[in-house]
C-alpha atoms as a PDB file:
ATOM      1  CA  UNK A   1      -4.643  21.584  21.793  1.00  0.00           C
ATOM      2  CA  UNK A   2      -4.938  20.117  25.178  1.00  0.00           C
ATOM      3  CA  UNK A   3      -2.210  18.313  27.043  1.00  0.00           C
ATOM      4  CA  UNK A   4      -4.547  14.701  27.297  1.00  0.00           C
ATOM      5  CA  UNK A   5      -4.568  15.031  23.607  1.00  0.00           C
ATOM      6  CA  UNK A   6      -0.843  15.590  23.276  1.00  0.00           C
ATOM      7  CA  UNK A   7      -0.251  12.924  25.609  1.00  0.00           C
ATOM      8  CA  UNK A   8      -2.244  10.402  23.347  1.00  0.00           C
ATOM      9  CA  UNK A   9      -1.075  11.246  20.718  1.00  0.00           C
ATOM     10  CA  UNK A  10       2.407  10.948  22.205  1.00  0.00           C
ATOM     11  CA  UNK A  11       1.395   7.328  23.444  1.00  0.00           C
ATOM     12  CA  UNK A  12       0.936   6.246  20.414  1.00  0.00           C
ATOM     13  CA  UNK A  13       3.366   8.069  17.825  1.00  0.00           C
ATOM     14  CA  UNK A  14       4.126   4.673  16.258  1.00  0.00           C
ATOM     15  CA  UNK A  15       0.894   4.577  14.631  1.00  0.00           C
ATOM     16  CA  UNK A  16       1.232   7.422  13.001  1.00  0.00           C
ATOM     17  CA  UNK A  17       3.504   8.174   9.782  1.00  0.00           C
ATOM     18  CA  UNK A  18       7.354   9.459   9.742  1.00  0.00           C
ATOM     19  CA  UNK A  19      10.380  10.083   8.211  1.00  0.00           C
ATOM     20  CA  UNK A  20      11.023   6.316   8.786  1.00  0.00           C
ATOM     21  CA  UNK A  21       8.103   4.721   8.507  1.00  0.00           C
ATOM     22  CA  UNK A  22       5.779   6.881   5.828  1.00  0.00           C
ATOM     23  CA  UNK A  23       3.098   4.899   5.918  1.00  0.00           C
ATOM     24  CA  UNK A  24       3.042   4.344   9.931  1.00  0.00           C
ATOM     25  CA  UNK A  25       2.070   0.862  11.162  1.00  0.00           C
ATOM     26  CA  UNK A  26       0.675  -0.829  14.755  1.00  0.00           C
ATOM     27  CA  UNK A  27       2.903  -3.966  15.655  1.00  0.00           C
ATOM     28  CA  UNK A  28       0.258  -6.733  16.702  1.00  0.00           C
ATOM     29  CA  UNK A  29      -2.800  -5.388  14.854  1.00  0.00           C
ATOM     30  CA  UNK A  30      -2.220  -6.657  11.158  1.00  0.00           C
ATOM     31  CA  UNK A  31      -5.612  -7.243   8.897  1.00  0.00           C
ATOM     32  CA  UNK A  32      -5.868 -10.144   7.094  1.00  0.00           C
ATOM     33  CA  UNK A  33      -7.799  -8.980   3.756  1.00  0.00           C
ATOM     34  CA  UNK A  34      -9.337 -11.785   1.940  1.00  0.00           C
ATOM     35  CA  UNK A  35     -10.278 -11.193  -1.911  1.00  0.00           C
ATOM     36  CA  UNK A  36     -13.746 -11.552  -3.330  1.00  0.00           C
ATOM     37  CA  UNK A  37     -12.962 -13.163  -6.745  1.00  0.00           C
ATOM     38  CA  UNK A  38     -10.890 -16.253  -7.249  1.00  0.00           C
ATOM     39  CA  UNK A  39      -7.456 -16.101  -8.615  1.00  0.00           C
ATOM     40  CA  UNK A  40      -5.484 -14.983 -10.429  1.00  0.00           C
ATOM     41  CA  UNK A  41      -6.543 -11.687  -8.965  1.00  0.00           C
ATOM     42  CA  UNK A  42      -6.621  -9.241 -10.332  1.00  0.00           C
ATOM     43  CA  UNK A  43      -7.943 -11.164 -12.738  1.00  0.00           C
ATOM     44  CA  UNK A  44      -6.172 -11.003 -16.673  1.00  0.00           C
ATOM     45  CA  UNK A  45      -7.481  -7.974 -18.317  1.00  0.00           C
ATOM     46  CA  UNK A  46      -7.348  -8.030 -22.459  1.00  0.00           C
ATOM     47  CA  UNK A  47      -6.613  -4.040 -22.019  1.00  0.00           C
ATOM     48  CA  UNK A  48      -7.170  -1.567 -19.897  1.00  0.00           C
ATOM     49  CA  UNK A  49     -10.614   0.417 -19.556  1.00  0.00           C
ATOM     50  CA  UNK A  50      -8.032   3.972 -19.936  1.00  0.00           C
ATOM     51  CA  UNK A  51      -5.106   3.323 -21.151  1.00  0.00           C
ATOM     52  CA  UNK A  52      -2.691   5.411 -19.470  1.00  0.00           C
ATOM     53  CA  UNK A  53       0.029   7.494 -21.234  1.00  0.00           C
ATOM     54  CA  UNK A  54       3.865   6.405 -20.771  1.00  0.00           C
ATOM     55  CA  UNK A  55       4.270   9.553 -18.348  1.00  0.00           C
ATOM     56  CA  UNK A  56       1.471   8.503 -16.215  1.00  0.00           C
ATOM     57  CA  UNK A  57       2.663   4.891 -16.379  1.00  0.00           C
ATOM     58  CA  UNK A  58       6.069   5.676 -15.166  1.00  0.00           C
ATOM     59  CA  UNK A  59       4.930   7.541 -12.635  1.00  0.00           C
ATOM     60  CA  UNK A  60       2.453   5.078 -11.401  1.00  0.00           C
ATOM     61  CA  UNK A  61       5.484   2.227 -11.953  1.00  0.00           C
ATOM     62  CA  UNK A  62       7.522   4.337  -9.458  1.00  0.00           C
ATOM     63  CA  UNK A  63       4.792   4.411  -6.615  1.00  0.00           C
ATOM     64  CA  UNK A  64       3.718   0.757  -7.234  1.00  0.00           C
ATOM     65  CA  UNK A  65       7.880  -0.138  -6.473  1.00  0.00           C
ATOM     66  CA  UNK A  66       7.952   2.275  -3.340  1.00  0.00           C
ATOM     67  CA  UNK A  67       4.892   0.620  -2.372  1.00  0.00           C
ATOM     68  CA  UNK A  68       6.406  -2.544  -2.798  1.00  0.00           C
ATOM     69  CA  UNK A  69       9.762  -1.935  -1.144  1.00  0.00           C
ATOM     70  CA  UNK A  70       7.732  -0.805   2.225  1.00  0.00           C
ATOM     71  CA  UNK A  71       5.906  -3.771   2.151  1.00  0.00           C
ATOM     72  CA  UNK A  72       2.619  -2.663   1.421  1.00  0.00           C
ATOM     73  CA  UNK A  73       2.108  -4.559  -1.762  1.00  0.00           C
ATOM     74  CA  UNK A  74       2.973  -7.945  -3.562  1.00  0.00           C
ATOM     75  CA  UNK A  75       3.155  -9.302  -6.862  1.00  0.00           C
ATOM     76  CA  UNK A  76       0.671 -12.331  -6.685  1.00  0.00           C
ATOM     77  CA  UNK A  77      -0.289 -14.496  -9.576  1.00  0.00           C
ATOM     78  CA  UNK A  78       0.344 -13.685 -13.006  1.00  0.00           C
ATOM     79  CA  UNK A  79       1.794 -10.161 -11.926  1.00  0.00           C
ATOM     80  CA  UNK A  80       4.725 -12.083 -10.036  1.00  0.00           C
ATOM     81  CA  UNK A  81       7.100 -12.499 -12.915  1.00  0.00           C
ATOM     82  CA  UNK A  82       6.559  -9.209 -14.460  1.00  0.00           C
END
């Protein structure tokens, strides 16, 4: 690898992920996202298109909270008070 490579990559470490931040982040550079359908988004789903089984909904539970707790996601709408 060369050294101007190193030396970027170096530079900008903070964008990248680690131990502390897993998901890596640039201060100052936020997106704004803004939906495509009106709220409540998502929007209220009778049931799901595959239900999952309780395994596989634990397990998806557990990443949607870690998600959470970093900051990545929100509850918004309806999903707020579950």
């Amino acid at each position: 690898m060369s050294h101007h490579l190193i030396d970027v990559l170096y530079t900008y470490k903070n964008a990248f992920a680690s131990d502390n931040e897993p998901l890596g982040s640039i201060k100052g550079k936020e997106v704004d996202i803004t939906p495509n359908i009106d709220r409540p988004y998502p929007p209220v789903h009778r049931k799901p298109a595959y239900p999952a089984s309780p395994t596989a909904r634990e397990a998806l539970e557990k990443h949607i909270q870690e998600f959470i707790k970093l900051g990545v996601l929100r509850k918004e709408g309806h999903n707020e008070e579950v």
